[in-house]
PDB file of N, CA and C in Angstrom:
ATOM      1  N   UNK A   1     130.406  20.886  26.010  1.00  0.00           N
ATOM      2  CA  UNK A   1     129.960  21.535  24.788  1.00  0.00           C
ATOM      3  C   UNK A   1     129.180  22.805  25.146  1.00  0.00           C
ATOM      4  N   UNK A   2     128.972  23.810  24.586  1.00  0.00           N
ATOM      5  CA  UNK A   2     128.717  25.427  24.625  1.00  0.00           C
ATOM      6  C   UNK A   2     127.482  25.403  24.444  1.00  0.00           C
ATOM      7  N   UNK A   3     126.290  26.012  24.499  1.00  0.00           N
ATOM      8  CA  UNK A   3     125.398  26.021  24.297  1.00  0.00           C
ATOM      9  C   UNK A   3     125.545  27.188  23.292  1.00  0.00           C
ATOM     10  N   UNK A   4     124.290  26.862  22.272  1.00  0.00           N
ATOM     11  CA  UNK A   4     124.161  28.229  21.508  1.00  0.00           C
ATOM     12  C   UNK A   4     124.118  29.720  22.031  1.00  0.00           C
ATOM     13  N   UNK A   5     123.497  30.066  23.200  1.00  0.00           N
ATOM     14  CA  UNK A   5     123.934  31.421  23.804  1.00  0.00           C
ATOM     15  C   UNK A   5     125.162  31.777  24.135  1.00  0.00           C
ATOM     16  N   UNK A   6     126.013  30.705  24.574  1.00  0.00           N
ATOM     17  CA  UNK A   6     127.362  30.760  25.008  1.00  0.00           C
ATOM     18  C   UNK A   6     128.294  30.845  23.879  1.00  0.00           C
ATOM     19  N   UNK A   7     128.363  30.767  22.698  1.00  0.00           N
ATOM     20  CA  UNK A   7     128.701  30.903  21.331  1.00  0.00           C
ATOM     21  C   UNK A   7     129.029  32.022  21.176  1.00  0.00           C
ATOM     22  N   UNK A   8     129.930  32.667  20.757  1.00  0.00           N
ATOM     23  CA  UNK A   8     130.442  34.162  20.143  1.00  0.00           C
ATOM     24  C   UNK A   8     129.403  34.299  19.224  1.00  0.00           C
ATOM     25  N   UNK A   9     128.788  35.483  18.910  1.00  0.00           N
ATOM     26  CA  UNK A   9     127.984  35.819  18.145  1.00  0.00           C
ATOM     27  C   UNK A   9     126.524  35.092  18.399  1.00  0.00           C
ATOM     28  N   UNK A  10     126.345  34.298  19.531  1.00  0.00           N
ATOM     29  CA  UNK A  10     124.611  33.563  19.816  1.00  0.00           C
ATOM     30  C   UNK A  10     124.075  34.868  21.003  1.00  0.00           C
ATOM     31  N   UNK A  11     122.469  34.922  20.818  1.00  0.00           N
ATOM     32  CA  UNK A  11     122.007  35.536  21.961  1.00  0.00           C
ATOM     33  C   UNK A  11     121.547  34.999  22.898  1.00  0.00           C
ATOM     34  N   UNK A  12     121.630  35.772  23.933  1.00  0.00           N
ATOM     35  CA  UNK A  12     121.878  34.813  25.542  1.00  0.00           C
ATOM     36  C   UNK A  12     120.210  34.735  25.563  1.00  0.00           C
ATOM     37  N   UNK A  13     119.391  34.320  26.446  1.00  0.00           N
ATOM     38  CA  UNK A  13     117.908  33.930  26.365  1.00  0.00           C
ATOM     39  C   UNK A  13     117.811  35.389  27.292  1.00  0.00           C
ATOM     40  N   UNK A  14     115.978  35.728  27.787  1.00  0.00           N
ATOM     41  CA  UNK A  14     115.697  36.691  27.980  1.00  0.00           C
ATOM     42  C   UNK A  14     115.797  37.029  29.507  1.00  0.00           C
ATOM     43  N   UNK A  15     116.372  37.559  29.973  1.00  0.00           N
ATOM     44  CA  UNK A  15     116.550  38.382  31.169  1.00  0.00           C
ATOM     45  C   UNK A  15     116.461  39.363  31.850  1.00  0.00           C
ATOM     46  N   UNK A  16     116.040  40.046  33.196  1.00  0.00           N
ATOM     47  CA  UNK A  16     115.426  41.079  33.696  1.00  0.00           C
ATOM     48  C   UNK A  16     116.867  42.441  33.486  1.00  0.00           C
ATOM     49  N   UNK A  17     116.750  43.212  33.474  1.00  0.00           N
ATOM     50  CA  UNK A  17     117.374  43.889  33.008  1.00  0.00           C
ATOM     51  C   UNK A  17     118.414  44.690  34.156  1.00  0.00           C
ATOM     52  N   UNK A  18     119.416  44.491  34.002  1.00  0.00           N
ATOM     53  CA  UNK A  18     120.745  44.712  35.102  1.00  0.00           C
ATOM     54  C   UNK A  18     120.946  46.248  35.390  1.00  0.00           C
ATOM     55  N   UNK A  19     121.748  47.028  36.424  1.00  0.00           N
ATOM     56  CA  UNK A  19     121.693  48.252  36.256  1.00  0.00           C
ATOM     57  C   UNK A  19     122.141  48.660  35.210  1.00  0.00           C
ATOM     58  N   UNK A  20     123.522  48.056  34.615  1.00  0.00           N
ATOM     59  CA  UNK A  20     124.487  48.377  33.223  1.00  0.00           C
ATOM     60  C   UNK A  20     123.032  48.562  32.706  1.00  0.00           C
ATOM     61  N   UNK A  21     122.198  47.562  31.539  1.00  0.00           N
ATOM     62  CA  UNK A  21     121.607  47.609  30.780  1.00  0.00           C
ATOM     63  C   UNK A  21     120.425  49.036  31.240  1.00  0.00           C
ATOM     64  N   UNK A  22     119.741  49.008  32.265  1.00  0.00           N
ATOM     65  CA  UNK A  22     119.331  50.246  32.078  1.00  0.00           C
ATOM     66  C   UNK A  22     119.824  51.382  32.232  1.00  0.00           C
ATOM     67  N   UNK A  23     121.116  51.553  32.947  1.00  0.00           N
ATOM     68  CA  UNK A  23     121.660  52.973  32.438  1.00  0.00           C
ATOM     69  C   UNK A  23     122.208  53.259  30.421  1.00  0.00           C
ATOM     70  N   UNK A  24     122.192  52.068  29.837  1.00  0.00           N
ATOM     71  CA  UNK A  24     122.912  52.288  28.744  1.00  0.00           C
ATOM     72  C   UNK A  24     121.238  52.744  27.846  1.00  0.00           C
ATOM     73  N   UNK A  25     120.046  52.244  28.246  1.00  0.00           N
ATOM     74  CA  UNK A  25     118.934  52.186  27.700  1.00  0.00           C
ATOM     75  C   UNK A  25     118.691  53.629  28.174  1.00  0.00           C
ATOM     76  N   UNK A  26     118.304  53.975  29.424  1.00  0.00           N
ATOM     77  CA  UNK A  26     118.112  55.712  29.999  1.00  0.00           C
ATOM     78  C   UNK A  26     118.868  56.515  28.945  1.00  0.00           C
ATOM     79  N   UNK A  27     120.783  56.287  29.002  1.00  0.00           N
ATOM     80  CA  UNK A  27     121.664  57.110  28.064  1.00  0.00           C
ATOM     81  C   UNK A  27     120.873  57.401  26.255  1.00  0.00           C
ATOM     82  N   UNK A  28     120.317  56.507  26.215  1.00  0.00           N
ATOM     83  CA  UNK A  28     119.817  56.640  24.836  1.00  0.00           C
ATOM     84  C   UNK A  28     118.106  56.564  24.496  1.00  0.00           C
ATOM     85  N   UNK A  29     117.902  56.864  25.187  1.00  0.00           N
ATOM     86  CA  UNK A  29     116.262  57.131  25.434  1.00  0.00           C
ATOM     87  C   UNK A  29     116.501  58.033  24.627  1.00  0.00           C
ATOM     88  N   UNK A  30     116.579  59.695  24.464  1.00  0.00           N
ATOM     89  CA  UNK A  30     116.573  60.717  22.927  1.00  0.00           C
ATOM     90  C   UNK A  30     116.396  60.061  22.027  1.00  0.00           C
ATOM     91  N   UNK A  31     117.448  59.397  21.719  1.00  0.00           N
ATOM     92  CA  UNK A  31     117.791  58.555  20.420  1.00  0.00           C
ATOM     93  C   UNK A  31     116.716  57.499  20.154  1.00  0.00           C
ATOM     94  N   UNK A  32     116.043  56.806  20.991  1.00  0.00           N
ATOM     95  CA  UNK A  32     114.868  55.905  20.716  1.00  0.00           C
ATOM     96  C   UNK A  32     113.600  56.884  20.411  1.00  0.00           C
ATOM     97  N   UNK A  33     113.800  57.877  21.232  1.00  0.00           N
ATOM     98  CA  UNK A  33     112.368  58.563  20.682  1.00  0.00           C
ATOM     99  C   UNK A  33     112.659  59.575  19.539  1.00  0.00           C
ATOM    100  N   UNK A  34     113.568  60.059  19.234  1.00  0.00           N
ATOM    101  CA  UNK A  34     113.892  60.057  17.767  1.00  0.00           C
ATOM    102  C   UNK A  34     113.158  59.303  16.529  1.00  0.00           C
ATOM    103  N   UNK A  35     114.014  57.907  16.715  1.00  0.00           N
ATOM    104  CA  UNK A  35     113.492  57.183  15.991  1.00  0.00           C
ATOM    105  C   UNK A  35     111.908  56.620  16.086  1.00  0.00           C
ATOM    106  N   UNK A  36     111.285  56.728  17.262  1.00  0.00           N
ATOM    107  CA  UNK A  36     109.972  56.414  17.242  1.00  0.00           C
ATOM    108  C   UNK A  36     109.195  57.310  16.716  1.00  0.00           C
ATOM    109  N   UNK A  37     109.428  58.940  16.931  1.00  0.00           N
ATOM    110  CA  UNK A  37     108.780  60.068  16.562  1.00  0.00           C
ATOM    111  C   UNK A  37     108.256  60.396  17.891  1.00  0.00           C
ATOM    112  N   UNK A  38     108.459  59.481  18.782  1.00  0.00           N
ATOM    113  CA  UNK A  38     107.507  59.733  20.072  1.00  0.00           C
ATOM    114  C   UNK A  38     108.102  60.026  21.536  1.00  0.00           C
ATOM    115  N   UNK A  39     107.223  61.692  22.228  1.00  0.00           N
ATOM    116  CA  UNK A  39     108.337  61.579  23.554  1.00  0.00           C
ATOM    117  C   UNK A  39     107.511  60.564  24.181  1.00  0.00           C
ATOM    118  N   UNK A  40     107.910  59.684  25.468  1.00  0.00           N
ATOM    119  CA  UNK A  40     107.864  59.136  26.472  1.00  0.00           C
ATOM    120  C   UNK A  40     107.729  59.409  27.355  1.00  0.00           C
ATOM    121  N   UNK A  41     106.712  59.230  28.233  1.00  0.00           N
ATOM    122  CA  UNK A  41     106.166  60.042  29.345  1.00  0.00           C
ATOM    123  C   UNK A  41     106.840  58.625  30.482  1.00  0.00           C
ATOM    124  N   UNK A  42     106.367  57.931  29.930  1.00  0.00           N
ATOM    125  CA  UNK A  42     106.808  56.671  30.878  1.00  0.00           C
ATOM    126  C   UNK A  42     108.327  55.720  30.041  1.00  0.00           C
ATOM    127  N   UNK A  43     109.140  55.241  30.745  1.00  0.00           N
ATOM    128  CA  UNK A  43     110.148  54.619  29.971  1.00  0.00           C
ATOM    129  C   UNK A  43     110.645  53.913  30.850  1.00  0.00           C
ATOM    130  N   UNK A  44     110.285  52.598  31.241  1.00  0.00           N
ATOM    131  CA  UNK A  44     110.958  51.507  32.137  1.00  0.00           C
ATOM    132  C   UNK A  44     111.741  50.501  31.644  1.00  0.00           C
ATOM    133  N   UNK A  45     112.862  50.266  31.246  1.00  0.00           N
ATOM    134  CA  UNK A  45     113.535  49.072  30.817  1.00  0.00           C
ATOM    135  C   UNK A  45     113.190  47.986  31.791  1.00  0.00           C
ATOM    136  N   UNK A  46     112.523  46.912  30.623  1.00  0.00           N
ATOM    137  CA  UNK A  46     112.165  45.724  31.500  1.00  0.00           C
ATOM    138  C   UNK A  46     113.174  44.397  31.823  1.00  0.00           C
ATOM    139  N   UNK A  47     112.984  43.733  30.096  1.00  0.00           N
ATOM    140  CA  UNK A  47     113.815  42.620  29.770  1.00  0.00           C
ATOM    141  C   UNK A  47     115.022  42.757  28.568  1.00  0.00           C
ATOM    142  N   UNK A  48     115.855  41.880  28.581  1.00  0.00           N
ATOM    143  CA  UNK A  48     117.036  42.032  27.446  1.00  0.00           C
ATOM    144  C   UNK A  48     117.443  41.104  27.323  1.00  0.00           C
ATOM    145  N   UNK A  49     118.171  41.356  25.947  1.00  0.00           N
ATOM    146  CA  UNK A  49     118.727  39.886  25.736  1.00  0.00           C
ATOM    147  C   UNK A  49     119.822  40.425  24.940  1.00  0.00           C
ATOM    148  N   UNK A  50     121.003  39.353  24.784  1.00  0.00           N
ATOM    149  CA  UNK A  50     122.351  40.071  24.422  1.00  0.00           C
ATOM    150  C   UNK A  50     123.453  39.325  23.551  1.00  0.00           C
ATOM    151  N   UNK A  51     124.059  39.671  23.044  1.00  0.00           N
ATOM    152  CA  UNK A  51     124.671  38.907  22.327  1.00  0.00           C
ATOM    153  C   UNK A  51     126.028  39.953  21.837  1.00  0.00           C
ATOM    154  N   UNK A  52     127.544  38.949  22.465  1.00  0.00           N
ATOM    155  CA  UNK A  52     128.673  40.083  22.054  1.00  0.00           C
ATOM    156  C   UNK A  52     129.117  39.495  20.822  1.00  0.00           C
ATOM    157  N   UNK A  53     129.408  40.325  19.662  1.00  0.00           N
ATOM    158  CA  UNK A  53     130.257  40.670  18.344  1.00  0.00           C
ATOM    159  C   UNK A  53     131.131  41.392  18.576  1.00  0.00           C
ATOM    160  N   UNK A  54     131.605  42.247  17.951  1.00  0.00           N
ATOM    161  CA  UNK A  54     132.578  42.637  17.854  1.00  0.00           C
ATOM    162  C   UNK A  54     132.021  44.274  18.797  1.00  0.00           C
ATOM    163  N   UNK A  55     131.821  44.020  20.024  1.00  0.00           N
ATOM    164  CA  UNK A  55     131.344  44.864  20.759  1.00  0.00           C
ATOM    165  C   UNK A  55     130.109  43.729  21.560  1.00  0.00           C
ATOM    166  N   UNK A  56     129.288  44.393  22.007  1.00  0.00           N
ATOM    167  CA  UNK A  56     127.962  43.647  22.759  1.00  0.00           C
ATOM    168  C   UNK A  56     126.768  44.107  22.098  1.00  0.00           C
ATOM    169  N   UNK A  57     125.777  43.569  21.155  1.00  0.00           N
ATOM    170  CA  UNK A  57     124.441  44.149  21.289  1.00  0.00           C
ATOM    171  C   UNK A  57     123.612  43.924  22.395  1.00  0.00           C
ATOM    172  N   UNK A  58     122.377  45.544  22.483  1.00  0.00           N
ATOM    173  CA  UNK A  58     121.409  44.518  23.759  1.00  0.00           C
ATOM    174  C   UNK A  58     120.585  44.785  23.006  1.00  0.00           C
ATOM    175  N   UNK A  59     119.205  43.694  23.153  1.00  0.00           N
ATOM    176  CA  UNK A  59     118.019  44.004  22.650  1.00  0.00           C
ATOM    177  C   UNK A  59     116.956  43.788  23.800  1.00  0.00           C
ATOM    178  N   UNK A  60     116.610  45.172  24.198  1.00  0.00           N
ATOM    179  CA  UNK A  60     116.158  45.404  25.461  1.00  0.00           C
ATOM    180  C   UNK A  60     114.459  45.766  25.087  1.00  0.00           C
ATOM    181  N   UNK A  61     113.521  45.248  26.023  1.00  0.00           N
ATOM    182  CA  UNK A  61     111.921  46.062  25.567  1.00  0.00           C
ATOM    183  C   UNK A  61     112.152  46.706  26.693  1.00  0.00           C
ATOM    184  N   UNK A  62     110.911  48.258  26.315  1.00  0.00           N
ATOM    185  CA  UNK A  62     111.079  49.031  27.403  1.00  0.00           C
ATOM    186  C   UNK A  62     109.839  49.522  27.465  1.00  0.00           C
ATOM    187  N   UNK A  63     108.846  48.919  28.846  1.00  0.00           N
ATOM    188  CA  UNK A  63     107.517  49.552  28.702  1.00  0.00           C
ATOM    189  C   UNK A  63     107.920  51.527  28.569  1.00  0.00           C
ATOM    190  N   UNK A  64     106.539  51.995  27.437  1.00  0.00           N
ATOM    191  CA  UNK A  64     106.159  52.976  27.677  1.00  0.00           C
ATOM    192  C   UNK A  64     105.170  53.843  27.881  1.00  0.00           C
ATOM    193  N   UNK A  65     104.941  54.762  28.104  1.00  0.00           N
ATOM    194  CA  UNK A  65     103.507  55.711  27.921  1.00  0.00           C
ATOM    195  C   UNK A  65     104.002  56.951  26.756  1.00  0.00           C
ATOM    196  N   UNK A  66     102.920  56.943  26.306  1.00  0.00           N
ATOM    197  CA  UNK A  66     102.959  58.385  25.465  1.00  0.00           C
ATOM    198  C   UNK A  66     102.666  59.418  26.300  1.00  0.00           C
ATOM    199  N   UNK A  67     103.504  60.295  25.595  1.00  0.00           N
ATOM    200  CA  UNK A  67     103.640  61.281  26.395  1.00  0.00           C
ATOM    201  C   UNK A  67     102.162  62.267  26.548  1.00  0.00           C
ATOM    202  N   UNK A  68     101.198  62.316  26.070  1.00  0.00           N
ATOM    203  CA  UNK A  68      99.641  62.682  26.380  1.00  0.00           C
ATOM    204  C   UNK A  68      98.876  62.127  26.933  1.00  0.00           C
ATOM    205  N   UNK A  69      99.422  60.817  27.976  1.00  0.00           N
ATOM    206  CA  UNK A  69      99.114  60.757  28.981  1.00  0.00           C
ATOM    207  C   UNK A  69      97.805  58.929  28.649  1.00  0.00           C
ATOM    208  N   UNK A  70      98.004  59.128  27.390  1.00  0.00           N
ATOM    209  CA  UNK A  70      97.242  57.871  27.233  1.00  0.00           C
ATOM    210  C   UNK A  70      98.090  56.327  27.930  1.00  0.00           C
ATOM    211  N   UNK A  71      96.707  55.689  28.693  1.00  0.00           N
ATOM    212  CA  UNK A  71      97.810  53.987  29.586  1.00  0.00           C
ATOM    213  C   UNK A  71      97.826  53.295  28.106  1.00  0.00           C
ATOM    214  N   UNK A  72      98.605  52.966  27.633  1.00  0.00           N
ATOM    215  CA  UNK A  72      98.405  51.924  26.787  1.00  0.00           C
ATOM    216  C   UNK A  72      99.045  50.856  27.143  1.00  0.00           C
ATOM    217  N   UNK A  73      98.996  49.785  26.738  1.00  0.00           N
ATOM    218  CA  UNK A  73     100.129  48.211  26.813  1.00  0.00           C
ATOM    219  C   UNK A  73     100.981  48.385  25.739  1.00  0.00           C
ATOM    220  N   UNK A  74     101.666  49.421  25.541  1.00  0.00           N
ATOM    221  CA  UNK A  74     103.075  49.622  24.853  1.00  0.00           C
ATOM    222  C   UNK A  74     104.146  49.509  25.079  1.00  0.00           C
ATOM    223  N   UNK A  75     105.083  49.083  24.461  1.00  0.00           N
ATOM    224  CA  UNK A  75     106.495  49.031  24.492  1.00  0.00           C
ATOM    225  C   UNK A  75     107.673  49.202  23.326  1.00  0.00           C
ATOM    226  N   UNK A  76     108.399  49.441  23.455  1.00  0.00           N
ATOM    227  CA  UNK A  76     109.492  49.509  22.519  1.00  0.00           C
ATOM    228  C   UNK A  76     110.443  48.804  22.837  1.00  0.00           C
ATOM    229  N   UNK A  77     111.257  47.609  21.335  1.00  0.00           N
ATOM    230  CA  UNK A  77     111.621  46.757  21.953  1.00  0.00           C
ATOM    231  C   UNK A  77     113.289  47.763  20.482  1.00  0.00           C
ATOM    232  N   UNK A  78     114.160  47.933  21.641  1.00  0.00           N
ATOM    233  CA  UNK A  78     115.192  48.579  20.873  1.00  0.00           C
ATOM    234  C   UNK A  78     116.850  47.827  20.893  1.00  0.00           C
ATOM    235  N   UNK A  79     117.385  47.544  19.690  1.00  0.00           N
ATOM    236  CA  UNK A  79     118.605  47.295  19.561  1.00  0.00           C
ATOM    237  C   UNK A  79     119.668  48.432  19.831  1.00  0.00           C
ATOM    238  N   UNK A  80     120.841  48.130  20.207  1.00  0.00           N
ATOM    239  CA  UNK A  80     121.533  48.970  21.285  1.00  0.00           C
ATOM    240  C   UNK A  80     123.107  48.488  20.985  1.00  0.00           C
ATOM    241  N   UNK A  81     123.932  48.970  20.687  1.00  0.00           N
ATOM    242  CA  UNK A  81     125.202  47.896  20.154  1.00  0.00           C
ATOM    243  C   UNK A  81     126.267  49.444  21.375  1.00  0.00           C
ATOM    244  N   UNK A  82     126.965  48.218  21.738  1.00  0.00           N
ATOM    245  CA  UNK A  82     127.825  49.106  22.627  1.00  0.00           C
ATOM    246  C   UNK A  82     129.467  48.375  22.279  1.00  0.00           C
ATOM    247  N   UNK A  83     130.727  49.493  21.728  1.00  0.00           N
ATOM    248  CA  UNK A  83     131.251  49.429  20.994  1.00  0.00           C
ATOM    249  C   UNK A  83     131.915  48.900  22.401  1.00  0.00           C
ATOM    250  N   UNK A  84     133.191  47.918  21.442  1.00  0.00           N
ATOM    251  CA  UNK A  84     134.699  47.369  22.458  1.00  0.00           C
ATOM    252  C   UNK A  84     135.162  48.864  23.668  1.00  0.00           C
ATOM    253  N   UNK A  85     135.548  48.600  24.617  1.00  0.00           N
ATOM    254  CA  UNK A  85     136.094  49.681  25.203  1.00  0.00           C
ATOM    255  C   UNK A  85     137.803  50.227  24.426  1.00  0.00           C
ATOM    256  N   UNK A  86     138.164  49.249  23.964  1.00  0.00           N
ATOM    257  CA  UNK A  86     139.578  50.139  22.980  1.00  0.00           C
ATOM    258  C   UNK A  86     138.760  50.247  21.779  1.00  0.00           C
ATOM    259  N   UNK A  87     137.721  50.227  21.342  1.00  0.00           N
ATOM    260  CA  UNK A  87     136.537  51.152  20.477  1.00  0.00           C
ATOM    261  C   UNK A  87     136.517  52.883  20.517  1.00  0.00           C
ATOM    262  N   UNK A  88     136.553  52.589  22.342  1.00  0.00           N
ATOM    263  CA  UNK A  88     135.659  54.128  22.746  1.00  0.00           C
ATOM    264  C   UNK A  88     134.569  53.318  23.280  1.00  0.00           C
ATOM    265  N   UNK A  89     133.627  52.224  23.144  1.00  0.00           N
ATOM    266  CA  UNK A  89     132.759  51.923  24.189  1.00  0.00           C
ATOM    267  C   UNK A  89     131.162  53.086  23.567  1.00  0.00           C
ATOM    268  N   UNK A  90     131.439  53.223  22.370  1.00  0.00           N
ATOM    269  CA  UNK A  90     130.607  54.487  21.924  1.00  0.00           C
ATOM    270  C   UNK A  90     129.169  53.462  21.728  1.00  0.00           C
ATOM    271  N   UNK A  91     127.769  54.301  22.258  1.00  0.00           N
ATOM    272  CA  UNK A  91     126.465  53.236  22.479  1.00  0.00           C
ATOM    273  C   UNK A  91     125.887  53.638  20.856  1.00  0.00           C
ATOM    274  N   UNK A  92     125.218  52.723  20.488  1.00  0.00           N
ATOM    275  CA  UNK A  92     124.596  53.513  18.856  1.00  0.00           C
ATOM    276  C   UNK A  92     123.235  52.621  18.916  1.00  0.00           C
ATOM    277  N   UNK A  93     122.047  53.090  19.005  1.00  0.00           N
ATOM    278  CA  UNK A  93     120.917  52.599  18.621  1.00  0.00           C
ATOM    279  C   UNK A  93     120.842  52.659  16.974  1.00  0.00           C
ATOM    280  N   UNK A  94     120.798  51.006  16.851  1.00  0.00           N
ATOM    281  CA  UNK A  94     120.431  50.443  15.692  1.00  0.00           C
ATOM    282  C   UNK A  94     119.538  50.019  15.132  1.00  0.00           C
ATOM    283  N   UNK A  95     118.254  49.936  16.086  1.00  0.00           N
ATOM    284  CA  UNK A  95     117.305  49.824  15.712  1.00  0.00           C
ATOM    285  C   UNK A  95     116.343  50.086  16.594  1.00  0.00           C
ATOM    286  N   UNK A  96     114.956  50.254  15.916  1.00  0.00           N
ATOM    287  CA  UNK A  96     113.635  50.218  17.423  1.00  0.00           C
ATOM    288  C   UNK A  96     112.662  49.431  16.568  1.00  0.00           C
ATOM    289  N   UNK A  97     111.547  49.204  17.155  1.00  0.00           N
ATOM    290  CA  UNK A  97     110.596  48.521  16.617  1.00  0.00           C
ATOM    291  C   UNK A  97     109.518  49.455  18.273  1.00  0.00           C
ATOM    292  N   UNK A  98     108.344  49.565  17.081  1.00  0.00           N
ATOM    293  CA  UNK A  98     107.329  50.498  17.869  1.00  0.00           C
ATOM    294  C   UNK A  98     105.937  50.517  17.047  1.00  0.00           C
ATOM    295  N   UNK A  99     104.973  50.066  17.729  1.00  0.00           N
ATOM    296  CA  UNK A  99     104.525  50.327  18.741  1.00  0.00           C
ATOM    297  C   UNK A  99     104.710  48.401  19.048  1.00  0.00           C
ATOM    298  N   UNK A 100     105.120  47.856  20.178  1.00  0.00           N
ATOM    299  CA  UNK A 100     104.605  46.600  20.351  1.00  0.00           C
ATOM    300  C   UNK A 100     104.108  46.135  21.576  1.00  0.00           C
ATOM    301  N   UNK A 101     103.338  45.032  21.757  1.00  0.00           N
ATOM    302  CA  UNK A 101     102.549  44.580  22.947  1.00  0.00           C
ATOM    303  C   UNK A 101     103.642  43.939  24.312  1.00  0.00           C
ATOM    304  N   UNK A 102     102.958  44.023  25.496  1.00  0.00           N
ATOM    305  CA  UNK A 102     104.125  43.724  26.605  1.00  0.00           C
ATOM    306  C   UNK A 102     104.650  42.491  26.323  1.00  0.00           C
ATOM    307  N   UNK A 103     103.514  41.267  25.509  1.00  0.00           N
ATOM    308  CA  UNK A 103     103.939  40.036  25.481  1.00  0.00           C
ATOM    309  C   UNK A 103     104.685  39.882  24.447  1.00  0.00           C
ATOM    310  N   UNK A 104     104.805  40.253  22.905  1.00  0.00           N
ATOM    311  CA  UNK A 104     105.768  40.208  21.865  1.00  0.00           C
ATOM    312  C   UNK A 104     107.119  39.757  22.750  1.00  0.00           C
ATOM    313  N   UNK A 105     107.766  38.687  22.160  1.00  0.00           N
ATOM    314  CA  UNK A 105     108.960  38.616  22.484  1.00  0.00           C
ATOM    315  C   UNK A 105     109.776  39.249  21.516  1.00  0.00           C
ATOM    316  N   UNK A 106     110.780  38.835  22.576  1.00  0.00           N
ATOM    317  CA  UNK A 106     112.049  40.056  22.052  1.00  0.00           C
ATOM    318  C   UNK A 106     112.956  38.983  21.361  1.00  0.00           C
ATOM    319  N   UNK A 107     112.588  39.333  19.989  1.00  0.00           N
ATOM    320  CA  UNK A 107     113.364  38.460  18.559  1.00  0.00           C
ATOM    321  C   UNK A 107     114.309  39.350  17.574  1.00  0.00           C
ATOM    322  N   UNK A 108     115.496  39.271  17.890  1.00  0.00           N
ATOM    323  CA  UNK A 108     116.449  39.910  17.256  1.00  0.00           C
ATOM    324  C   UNK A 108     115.855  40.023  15.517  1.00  0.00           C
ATOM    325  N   UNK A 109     116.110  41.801  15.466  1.00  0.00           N
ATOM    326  CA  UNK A 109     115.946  41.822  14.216  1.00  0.00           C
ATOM    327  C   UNK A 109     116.785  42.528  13.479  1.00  0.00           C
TER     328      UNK A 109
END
């Protein structure tokens, strides 16, 4: 029997983040600070978690710093949907959530 992560459409539990996942998170860093309003002085993809539909979402946190140099315990925890490759494979940030703490888990929203 399948476990709920193993389920089409379940998300897999939380995991350190693979090269794929941070080059697809780096590729769309603009686009997250877009939507945050905020540049990023610091931007480390930490953890993710994933779940494929009709494509793959990731929902990745990514410590950051503001870009004026303040340390804070910030992060941005951003949804990330990366289309079928007979799609085009095209990445689209779907969501962010900002400002949140390192410990907030990462709960699909």
């Amino acid at each position: 029997m399948a476990t709920e992560a193993a389920k089409l459409g379940g998300w897999s539990t939380v995991k350190p983040v693979t090269k794929e996942v941070k080059e697809i998170c780096i590729k769309e860093k603009p686009e997250i600070e877009k939507k945050t309003a905020t540049n990023f002085k610091d931007y480390i993809p930490l953890l993710y978690r994933s779940q494929t539909v009709n494509g793959k979402n990731y929902l990745v946190k990514v410590d950051v710093c503001q870009e004026n140099g303040t340390l804070e315990d910030k992060c941005v925890h951003a949804m990330i949907h990366q289309a079928l490759p007979c799609n085009g494979g095209k990445l689209t940030v779907k969501g962010v959530q900002y400002p949140k703490n390192i410990m907030d888990p990462l709960v699909p929203f």
